[in-house]
N, C-alpha and C. Protein backbone atom coordinates (compact mmCIF):
# COMPACT_ATOMS: atom_id res chain seq x y z
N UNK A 1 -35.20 12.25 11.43
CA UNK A 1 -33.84 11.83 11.71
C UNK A 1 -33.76 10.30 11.68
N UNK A 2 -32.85 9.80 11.05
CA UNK A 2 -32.66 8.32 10.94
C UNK A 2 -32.19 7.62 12.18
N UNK A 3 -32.52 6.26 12.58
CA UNK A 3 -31.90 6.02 13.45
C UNK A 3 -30.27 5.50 13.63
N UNK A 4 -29.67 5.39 15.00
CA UNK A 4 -28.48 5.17 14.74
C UNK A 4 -28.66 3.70 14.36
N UNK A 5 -27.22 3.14 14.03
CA UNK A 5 -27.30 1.94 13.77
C UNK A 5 -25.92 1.21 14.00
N UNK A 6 -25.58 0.08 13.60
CA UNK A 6 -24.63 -0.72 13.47
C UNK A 6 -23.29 0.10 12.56
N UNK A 7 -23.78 0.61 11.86
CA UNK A 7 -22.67 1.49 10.46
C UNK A 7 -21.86 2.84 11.52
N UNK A 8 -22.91 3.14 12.64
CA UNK A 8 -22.53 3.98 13.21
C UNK A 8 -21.43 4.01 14.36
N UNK A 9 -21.80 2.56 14.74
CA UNK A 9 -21.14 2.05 16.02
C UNK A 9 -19.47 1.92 14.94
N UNK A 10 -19.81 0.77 14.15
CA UNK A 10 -18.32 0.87 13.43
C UNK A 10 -17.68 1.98 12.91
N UNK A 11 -18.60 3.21 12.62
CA UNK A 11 -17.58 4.39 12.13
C UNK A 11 -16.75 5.20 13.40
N UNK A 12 -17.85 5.16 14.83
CA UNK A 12 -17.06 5.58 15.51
C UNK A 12 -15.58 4.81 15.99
N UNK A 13 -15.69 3.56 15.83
CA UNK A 13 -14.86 2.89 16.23
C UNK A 13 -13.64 2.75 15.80
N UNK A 14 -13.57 2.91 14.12
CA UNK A 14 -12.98 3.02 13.12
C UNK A 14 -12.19 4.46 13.38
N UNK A 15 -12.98 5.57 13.99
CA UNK A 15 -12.30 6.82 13.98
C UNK A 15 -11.39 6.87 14.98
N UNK A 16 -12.11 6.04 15.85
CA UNK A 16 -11.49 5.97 17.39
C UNK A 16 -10.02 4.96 16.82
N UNK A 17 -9.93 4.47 16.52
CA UNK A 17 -8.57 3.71 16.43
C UNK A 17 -7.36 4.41 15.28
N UNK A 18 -8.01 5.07 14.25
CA UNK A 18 -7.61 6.12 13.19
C UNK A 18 -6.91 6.53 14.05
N UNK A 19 -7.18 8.02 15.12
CA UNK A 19 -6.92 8.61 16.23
C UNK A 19 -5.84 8.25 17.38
N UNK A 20 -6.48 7.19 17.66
CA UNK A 20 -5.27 6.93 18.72
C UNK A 20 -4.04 5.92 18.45
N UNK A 21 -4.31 5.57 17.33
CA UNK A 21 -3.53 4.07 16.55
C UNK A 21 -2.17 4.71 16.62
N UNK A 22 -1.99 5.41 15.90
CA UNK A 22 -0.57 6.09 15.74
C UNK A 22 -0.11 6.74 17.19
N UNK A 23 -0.33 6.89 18.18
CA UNK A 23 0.24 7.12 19.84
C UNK A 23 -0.06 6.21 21.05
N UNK A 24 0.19 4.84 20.20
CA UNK A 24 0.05 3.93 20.80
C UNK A 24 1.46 3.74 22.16
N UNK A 25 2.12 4.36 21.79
CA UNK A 25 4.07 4.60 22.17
C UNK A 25 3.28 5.81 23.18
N UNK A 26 2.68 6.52 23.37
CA UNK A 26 2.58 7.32 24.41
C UNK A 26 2.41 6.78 25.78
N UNK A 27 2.27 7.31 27.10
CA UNK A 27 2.11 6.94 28.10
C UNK A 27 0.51 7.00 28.53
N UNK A 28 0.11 6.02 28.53
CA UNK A 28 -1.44 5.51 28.51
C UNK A 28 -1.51 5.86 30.38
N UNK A 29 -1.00 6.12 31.17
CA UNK A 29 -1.22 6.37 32.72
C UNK A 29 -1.56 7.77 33.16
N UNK A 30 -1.34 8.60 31.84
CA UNK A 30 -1.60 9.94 32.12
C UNK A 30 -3.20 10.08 32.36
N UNK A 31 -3.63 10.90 33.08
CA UNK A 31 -5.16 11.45 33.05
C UNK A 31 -6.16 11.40 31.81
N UNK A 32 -6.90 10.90 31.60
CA UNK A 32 -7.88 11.34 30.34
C UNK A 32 -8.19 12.44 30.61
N UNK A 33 -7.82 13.75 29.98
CA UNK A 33 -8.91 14.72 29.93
C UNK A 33 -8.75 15.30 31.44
N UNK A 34 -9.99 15.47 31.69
CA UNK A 34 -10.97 16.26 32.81
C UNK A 34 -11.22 15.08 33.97
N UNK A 35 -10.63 13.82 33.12
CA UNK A 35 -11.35 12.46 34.16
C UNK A 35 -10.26 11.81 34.98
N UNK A 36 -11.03 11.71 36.25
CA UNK A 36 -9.85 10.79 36.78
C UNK A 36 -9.00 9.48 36.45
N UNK A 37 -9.82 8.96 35.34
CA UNK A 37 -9.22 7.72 34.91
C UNK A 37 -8.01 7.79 34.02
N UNK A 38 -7.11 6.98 33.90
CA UNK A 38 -5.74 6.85 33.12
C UNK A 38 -6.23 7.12 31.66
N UNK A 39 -5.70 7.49 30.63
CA UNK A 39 -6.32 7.11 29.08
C UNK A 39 -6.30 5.52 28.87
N UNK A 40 -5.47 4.79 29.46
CA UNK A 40 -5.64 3.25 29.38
C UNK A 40 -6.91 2.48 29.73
N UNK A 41 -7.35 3.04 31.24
CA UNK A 41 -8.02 2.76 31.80
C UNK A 41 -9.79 3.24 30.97
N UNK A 42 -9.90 4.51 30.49
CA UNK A 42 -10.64 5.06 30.06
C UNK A 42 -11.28 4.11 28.80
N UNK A 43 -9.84 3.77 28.10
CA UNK A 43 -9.98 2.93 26.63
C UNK A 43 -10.66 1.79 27.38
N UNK A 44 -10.29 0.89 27.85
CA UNK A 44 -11.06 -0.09 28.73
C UNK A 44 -12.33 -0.31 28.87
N UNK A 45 -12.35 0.98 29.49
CA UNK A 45 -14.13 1.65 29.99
C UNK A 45 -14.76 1.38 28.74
N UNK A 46 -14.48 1.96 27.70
CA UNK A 46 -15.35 2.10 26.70
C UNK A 46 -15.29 0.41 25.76
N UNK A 47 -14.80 -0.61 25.98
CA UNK A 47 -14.60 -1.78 25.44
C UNK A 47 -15.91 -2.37 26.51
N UNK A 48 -15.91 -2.16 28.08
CA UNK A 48 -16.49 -2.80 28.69
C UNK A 48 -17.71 -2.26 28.63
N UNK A 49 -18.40 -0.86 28.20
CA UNK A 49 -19.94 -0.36 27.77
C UNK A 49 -20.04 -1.11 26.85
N UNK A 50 -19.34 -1.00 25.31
CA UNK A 50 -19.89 -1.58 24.28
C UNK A 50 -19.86 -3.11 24.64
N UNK A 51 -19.65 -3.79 25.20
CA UNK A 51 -20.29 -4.90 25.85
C UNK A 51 -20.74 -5.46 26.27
N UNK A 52 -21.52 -4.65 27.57
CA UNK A 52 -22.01 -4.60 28.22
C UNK A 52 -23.50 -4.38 27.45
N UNK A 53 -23.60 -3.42 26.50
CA UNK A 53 -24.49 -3.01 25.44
C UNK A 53 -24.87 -4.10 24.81
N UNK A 54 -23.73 -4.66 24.45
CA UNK A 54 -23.89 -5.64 23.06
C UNK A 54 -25.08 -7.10 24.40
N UNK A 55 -24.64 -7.11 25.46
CA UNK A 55 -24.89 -8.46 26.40
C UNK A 55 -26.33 -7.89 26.42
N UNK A 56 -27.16 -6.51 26.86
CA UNK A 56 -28.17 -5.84 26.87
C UNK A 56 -29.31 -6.55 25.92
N UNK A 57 -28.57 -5.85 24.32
CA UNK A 57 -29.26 -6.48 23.56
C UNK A 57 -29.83 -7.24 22.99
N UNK A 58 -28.56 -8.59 23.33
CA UNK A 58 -28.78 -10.01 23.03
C UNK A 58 -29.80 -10.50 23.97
N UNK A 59 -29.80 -9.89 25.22
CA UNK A 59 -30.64 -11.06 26.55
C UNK A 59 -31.65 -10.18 26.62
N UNK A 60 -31.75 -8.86 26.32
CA UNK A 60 -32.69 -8.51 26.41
C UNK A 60 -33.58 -8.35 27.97
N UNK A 61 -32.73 -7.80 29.01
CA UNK A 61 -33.38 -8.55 30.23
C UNK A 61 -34.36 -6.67 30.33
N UNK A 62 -35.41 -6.64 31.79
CA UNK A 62 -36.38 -5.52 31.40
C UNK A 62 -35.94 -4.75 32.95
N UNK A 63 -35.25 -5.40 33.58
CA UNK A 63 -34.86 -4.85 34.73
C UNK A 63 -33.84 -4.71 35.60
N UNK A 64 -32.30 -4.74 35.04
CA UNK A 64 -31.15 -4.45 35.46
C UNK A 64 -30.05 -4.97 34.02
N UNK A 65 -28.56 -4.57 34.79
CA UNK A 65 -28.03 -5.00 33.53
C UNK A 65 -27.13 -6.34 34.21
N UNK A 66 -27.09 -7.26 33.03
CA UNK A 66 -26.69 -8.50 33.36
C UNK A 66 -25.43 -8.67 34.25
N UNK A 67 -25.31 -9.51 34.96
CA UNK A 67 -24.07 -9.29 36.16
C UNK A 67 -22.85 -10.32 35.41
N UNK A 68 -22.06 -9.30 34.41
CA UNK A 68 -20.96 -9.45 33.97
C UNK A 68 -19.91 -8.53 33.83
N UNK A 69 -19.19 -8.27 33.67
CA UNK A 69 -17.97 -7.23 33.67
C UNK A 69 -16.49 -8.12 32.42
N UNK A 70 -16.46 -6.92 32.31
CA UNK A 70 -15.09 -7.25 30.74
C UNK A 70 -14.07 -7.12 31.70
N UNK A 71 -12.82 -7.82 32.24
CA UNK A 71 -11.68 -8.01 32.40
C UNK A 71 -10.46 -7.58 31.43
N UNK A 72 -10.24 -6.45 31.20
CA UNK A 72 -8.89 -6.27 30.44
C UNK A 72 -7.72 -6.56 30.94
N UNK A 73 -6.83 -7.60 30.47
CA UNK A 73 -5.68 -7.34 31.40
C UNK A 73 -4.71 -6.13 31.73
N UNK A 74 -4.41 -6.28 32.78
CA UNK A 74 -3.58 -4.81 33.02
C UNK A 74 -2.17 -4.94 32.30
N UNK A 75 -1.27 -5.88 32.27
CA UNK A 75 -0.83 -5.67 31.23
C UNK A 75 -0.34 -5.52 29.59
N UNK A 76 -1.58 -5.20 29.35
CA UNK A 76 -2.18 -4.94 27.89
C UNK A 76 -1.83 -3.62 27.07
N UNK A 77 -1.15 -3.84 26.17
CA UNK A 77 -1.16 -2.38 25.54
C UNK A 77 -1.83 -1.43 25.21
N UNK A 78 -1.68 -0.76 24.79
CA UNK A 78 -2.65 0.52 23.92
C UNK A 78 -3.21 0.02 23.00
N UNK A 79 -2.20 -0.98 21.89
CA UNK A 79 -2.89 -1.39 20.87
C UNK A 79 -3.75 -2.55 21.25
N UNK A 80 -3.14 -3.55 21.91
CA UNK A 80 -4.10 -4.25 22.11
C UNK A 80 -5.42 -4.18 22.99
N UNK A 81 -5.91 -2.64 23.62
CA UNK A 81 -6.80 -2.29 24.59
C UNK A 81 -7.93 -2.04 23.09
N UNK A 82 -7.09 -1.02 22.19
CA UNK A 82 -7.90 -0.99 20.76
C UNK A 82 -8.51 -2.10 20.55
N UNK A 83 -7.61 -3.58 20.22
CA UNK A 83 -8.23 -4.36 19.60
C UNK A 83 -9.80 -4.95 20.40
N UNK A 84 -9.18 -4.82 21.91
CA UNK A 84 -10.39 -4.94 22.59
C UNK A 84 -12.04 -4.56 22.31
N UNK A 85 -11.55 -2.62 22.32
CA UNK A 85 -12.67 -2.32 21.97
C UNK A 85 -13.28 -2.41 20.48
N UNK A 86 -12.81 -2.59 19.54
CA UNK A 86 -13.05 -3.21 18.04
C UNK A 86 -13.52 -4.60 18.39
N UNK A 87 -12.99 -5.54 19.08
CA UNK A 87 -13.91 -6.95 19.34
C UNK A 87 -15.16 -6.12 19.80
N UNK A 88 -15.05 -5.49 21.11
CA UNK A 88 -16.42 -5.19 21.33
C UNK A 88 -17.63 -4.67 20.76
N UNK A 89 -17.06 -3.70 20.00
CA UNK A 89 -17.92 -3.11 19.15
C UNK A 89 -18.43 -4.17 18.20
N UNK A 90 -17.71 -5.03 17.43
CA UNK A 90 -18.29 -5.69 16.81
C UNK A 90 -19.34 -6.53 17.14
N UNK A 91 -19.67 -6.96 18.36
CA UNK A 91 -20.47 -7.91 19.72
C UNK A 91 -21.71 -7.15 19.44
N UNK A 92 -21.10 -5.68 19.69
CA UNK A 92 -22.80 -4.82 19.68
C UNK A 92 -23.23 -4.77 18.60
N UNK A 93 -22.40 -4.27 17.22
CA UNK A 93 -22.96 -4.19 16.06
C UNK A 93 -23.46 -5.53 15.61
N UNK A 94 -23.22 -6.59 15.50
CA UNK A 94 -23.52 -8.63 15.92
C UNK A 94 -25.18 -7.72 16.32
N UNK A 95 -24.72 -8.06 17.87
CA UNK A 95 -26.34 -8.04 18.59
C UNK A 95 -27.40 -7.04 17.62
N UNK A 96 -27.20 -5.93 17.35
CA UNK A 96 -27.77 -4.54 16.74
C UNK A 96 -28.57 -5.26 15.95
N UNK A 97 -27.42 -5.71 14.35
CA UNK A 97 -28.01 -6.55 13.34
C UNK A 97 -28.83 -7.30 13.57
N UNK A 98 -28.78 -8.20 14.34
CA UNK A 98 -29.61 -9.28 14.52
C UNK A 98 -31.38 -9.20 15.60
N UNK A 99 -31.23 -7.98 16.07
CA UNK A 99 -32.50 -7.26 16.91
C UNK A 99 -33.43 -6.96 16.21
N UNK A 100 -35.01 -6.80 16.16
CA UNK A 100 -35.72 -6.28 15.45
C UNK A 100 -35.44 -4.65 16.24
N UNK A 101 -36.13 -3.71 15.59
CA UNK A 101 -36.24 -2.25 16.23
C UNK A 101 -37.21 -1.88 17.49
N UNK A 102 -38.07 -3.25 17.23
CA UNK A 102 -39.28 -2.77 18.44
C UNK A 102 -38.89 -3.82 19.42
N UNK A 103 -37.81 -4.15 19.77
CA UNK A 103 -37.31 -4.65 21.04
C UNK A 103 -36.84 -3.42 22.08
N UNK A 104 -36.72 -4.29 23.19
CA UNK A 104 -35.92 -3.24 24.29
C UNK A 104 -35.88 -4.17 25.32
N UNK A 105 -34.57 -3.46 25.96
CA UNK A 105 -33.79 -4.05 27.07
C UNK A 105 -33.27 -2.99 28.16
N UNK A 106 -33.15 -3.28 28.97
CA UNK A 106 -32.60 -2.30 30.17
C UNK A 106 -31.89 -1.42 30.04
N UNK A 107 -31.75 0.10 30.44
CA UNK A 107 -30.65 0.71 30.66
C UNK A 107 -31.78 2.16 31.49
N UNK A 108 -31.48 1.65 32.61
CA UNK A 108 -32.26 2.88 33.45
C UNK A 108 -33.59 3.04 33.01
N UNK A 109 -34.55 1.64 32.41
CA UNK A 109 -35.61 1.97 31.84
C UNK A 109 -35.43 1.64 30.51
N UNK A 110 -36.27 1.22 29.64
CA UNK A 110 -36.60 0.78 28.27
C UNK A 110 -36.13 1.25 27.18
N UNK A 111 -35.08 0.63 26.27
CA UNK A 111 -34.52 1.53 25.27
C UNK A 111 -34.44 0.24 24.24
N UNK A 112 -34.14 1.26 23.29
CA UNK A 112 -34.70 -0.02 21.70
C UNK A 112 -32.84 -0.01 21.68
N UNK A 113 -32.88 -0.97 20.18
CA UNK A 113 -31.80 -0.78 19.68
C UNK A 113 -31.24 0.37 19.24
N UNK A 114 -31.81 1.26 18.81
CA UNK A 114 -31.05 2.21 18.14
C UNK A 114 -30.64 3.53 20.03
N UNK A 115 -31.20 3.07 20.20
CA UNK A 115 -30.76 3.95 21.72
C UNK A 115 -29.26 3.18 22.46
N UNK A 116 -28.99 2.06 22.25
CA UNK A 116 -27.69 0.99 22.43
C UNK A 116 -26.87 1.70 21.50
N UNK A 117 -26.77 1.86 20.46
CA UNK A 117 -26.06 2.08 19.34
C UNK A 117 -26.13 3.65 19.45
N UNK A 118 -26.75 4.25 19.54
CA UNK A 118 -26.60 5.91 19.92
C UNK A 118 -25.20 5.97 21.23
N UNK A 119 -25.66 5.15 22.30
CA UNK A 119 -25.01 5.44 23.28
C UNK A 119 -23.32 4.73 23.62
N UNK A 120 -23.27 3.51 22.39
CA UNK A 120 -22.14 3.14 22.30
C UNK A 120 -21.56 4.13 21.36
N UNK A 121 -22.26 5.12 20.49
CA UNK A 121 -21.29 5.78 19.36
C UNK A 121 -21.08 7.42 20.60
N UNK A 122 -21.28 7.65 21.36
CA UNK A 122 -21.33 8.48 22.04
C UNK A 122 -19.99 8.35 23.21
N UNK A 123 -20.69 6.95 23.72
CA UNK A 123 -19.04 6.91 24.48
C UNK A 123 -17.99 6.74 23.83
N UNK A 124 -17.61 6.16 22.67
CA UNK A 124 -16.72 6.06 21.29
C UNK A 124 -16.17 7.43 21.79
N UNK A 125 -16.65 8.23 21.29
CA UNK A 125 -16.13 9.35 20.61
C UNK A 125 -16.14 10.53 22.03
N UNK A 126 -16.93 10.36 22.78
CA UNK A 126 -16.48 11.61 24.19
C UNK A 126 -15.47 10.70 25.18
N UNK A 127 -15.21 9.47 25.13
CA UNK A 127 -14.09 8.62 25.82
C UNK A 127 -12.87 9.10 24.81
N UNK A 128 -13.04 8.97 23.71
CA UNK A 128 -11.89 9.34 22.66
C UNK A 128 -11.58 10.28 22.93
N UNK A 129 -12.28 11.19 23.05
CA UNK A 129 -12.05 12.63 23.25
C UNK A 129 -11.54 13.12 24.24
N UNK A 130 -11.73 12.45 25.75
CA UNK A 130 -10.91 12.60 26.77
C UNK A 130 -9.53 11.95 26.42
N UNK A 131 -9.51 10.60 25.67
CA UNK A 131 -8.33 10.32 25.77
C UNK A 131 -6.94 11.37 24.63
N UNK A 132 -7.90 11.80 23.82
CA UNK A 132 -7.18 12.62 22.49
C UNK A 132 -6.24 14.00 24.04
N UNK A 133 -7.16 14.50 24.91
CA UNK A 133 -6.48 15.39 25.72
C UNK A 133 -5.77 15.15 26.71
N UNK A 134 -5.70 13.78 26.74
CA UNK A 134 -5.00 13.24 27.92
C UNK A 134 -3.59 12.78 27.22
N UNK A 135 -3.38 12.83 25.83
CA UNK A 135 -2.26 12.50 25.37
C UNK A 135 -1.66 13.55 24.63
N UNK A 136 -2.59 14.83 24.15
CA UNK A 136 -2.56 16.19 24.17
C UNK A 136 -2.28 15.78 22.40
N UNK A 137 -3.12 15.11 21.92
CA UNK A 137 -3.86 15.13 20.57
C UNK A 137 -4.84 15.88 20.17
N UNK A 138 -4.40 16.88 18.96
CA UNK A 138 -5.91 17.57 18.82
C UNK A 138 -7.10 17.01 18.05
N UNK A 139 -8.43 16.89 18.32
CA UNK A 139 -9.49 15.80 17.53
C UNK A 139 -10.54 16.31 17.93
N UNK A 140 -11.46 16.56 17.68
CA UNK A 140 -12.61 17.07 18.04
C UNK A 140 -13.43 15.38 17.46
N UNK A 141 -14.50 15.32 17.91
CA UNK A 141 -15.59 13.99 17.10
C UNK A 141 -16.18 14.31 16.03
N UNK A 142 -16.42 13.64 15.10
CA UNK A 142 -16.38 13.95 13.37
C UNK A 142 -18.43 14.32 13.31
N UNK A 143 -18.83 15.78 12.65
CA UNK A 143 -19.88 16.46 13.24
C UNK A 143 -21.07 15.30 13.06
N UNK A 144 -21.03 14.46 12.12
CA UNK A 144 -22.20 13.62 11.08
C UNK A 144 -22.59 12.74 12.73
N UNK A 145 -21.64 12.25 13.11
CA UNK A 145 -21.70 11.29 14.68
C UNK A 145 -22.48 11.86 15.60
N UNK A 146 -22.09 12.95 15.86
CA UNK A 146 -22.34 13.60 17.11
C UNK A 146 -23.98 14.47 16.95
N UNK A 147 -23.87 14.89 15.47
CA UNK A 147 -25.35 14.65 15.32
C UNK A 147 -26.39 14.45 15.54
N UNK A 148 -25.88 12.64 15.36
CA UNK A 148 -27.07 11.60 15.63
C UNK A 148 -27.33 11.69 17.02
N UNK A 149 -26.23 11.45 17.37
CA UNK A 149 -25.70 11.09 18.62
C UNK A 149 -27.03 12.16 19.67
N UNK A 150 -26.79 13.22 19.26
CA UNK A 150 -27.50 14.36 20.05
C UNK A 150 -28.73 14.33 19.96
N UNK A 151 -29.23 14.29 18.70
CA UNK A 151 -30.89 14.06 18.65
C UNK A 151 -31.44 12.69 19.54
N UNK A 152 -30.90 11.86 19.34
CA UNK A 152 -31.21 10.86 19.59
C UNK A 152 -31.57 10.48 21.44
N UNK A 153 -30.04 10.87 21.67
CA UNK A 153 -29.54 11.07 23.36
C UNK A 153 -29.77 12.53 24.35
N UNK A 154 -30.06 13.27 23.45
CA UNK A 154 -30.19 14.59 24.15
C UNK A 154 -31.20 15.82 23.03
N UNK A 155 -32.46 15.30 23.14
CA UNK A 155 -32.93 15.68 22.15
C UNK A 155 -33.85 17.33 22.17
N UNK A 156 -33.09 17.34 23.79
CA UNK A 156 -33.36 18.86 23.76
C UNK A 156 -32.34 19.81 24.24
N UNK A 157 -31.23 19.09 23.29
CA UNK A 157 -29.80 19.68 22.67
C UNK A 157 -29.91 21.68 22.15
N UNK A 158 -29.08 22.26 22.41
CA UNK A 158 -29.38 23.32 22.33
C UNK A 158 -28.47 23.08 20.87
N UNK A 159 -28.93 24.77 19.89
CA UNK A 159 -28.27 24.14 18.57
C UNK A 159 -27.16 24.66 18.25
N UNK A 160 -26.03 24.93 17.79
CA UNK A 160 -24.66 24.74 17.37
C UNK A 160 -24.02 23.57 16.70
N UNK A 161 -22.67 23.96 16.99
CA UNK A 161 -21.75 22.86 15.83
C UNK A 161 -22.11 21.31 16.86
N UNK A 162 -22.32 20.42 16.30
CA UNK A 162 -22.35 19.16 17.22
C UNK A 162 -21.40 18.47 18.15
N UNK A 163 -20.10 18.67 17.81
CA UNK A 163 -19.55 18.60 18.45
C UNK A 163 -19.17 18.77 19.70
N UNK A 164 -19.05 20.46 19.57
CA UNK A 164 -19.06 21.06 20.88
C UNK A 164 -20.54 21.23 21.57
N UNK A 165 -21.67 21.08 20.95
CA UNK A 165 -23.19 20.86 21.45
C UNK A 165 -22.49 19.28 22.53
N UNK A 166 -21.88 18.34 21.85
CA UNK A 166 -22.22 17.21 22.58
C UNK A 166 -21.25 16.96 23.88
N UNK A 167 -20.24 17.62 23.69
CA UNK A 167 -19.39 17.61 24.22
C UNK A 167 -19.77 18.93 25.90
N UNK A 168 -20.78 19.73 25.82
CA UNK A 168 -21.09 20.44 26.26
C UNK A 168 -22.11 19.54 27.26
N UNK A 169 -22.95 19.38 26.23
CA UNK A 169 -24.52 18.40 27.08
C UNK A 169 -24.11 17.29 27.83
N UNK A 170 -22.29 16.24 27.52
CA UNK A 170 -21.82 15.76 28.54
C UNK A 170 -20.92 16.39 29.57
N UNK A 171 -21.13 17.59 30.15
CA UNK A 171 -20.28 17.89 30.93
C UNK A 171 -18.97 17.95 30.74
N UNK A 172 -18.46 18.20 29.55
CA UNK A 172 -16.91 18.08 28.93
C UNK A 172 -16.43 20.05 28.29
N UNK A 173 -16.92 20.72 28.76
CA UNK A 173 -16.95 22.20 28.04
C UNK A 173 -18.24 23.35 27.85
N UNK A 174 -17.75 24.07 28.29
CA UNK A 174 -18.78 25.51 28.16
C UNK A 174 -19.00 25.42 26.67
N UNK A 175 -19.99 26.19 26.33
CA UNK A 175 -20.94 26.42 25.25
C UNK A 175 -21.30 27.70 25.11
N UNK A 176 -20.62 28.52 24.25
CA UNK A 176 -21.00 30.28 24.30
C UNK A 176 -20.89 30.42 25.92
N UNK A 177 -22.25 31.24 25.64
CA UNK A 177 -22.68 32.09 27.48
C UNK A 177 -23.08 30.64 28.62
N UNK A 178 -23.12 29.47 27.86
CA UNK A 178 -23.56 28.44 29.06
C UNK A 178 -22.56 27.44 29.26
N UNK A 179 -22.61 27.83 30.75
CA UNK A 179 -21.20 27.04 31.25
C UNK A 179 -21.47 25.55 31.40
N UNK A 180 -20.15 25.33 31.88
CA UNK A 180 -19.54 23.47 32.08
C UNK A 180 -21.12 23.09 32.79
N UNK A 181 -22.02 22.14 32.12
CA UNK A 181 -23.22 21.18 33.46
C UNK A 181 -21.97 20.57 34.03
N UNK A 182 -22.24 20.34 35.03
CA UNK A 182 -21.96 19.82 36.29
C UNK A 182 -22.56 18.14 36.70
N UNK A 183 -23.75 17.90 35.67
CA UNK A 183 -24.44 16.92 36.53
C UNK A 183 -25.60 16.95 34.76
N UNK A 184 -25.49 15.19 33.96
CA UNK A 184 -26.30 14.95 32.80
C UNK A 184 -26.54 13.20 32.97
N UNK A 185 -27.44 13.66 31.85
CA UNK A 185 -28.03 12.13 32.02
C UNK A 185 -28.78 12.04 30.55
N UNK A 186 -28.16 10.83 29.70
CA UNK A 186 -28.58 11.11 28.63
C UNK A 186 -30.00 9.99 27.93
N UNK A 187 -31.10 11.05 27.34
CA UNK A 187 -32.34 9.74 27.42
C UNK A 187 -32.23 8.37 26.69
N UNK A 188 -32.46 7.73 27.12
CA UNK A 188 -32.42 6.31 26.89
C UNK A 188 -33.93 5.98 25.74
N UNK A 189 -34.45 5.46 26.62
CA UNK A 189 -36.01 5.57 25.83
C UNK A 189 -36.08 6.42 24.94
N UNK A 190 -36.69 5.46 23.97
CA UNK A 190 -37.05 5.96 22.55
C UNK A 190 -38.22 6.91 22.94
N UNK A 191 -38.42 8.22 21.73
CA UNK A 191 -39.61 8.51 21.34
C UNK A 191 -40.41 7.93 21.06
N UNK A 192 -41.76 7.91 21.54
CA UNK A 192 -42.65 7.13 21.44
C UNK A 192 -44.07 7.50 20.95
């Protein structure tokens, strides 16, 4: 399996704005999903991981994550919460490029680049995905993503369509005979 990469981070990102670009006019205060957070708030969330990611990579620190936080303003649109997370993403895909592969930086323990970039294309697309039901858009995450996404992050993924595999292994939906987890954690650290 190839690793994730920079191409990946931008396709999710690219899908993610595809998606929600056109219901930008909706009411962003409604629930994401299953989550307590607003879909505004949610979009946010996922601008301030891939940043948080992208800050990971660059500093590279081996034992917490750097004490910064992304400020969105609250009164910010939909579209411009997008543009947010598209700056961000680009920060990580920046950092990604510019990393060798046998680096690593913090996240609950030692993870290379391609484990950053797995886990920013992951929240992409299961943040999207709460927000697609919180505005009662139908979208599932496009299968090639979620894929990676799974081997990579959950690599003892049970097998089915990827989608609903990934969407399952985060606590977002039953799976055949195996119900909603309750409680995941997705591996960080590379195979080694």
């Amino acid at each position: 399996m190839r690793n994730i990469d920079t191409s990946d981070v931008n396709e999710a990102v690219g899908e993610m704005v595809r998606v929600l670009g056109p219901h930008d006019a909706k009411d962003g205060s409604v629930p994401a999903g299953s989550l307590e957070w607003s879909c505004w708030t949610t979009a946010a969330h996922i601008a301030h991981d891939l940043l948080a990611y992208a800050g990971q990579v660059a500093a590279r620190p081996t034992d917490a994550y750097l004490p910064f936080d992304l400020a969105v303003r609250t009164d910010s649109s939909p579209r411009e919460v997008l543009q947010v997370v598209t700056a961000c993403a680009g920060l990580l895909a920046s950092a990604l490029a510019t990393t060798r592969p046998e680096a690593r930086a913090w996240h609950f323990g030692p993870c290379d680049p391609s484990g950053f970039a797995a886990m920013g294309v992951a929240e992409v697309l299961l943040h999207t995905r709460d927000i697609t039901q919180g505005l009662g858009v139908s979208w599932l995450p496009p299968a090639p993503l979620c894929d990676a996404g799974l081997h990579r992050l959950f690599p003892d993924a049970p097998p089915g369509d990827p989608a609903q595999v990934l969407l399952w292994c985060s606590g977002r939906g039953d799976l055949g005979d195996r119900s909603r987890r309750t409680s995941w954690r997705w591996q960080t650290a590379p195979a080694e």
